[in-house]
Protein backbone atom coordinates (compact mmCIF):
# COMPACT_ATOMS: atom_id res chain seq x y z
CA UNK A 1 3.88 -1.27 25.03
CA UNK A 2 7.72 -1.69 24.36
CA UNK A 3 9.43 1.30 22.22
CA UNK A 4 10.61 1.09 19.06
CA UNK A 5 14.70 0.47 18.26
CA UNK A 6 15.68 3.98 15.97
CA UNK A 7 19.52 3.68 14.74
CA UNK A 8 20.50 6.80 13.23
CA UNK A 9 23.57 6.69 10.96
CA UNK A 10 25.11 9.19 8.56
CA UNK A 11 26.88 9.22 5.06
CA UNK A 12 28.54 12.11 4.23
CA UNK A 13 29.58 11.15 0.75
CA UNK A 14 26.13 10.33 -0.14
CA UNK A 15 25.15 13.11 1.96
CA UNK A 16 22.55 11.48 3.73
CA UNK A 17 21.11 10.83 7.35
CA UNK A 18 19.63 7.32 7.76
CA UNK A 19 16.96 6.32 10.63
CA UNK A 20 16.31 2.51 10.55
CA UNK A 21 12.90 1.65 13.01
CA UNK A 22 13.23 -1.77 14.41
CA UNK A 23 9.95 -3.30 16.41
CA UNK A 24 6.31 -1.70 16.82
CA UNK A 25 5.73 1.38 15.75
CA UNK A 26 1.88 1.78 16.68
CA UNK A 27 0.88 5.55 17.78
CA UNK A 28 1.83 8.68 17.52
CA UNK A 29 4.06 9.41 20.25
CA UNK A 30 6.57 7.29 19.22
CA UNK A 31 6.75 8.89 16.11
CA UNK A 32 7.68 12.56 17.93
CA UNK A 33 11.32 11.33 18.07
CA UNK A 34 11.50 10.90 14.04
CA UNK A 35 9.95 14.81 13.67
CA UNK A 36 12.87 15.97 16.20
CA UNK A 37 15.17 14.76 13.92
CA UNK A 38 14.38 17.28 10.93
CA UNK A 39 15.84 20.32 12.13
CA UNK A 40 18.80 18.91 12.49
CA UNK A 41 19.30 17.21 9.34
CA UNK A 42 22.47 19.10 7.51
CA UNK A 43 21.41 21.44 4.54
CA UNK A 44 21.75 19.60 1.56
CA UNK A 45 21.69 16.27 2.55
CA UNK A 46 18.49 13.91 2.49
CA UNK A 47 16.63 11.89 4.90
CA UNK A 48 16.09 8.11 4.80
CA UNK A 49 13.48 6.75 6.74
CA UNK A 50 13.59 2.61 6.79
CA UNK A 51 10.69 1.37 7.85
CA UNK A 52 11.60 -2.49 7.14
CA UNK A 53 12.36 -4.11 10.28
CA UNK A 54 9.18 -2.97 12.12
CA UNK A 55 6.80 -5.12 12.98
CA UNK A 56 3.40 -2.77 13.19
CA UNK A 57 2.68 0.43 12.04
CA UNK A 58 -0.64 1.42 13.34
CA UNK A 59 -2.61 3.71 12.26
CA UNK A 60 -1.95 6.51 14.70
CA UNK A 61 1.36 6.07 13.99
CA UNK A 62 0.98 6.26 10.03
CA UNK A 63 -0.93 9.39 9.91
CA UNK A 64 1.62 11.39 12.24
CA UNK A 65 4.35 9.50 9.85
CA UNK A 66 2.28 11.48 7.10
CA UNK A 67 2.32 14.88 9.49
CA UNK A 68 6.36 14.56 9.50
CA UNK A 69 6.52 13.73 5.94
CA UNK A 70 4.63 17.42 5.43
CA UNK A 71 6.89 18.57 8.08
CA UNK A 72 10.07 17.57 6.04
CA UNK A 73 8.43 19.49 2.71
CA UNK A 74 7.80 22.47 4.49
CA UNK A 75 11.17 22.42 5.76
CA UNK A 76 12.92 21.75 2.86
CA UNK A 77 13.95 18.18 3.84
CA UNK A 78 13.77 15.77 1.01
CA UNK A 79 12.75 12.54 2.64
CA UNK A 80 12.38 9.28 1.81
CA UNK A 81 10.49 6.01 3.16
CA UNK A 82 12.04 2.61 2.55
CA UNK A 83 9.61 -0.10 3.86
CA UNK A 84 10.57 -3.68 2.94
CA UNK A 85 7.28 -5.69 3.74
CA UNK A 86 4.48 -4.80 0.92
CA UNK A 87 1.46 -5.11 3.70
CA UNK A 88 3.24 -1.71 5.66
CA UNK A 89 4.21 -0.50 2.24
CA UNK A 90 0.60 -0.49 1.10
CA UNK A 91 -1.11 0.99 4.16
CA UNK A 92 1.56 3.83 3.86
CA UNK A 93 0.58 4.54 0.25
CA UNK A 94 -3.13 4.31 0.99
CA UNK A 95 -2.45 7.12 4.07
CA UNK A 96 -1.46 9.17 0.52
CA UNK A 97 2.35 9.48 2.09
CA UNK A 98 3.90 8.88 -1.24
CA UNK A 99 1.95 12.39 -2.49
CA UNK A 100 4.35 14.08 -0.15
CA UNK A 101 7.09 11.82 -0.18
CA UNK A 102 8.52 8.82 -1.76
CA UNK A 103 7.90 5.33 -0.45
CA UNK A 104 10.08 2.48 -1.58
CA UNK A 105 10.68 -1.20 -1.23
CA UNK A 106 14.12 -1.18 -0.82
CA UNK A 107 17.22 1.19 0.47
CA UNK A 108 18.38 0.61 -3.29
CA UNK A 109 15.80 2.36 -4.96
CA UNK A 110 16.29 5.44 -2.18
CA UNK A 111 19.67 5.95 -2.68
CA UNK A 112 18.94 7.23 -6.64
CA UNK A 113 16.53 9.49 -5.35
CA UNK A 114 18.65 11.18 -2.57
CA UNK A 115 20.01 14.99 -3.09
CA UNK A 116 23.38 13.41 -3.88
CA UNK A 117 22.47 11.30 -6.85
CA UNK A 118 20.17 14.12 -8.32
């Protein structure tokens, strides 16, 4: 099973921390390193999650994706899921992430909700 690509970047204007997932992303373990990455987000600033370049989500993976989503909440992270492809999109709504956090197409329609814009 070959690991998933994670590029973090940053955008202090926007105040934002970005994690783009390239490649599978298809249990649960690989999906520890994007719950490490809470803590350290900076107060104030919100957390992008871009989903589009993987090519699997499995299911193991989608409901610990939901566990960090609560994990970001309870934290006081506001998080966001961009995912690109409407198939991964869907199975992320249907796992009820977008109760806890919102899931859209495109980094365009993320960047309106961020801290930031509000």
């Amino acid at each position: 099973m070959s690991s998933p690509l994670i590029v973090a970047s940053t955008d202090a204007t926007r105040q934002l921390v970005m994690l783009t997932v390239e490649g599978s992303l298809s249990d649960a373990e690989q999906v520890e390193s994007l719950r490490l990455v809470l803590p350290v987000v900076p107060a104030g600033h919100s957390f992008i999650l871009d989903l589009s370049e993987t090519t699997e989500l499995g299911q193991q993976a989608i409901q610990a994706l939901r566990s960090v989503a609560r994990d970001a909440a309870g934290l006081g992270v506001q998080m966001i899921i961009v995912c690109g492809d409407l198939v991964r999109r869907s199975e992320l709504v249907l796992a009820d992430i977008d109760s806890l956090v919102p899931v859209v197409e495109a980094l365009e329609h993320a960047l309106p909700l961020t801290r930031a814009a509000a």
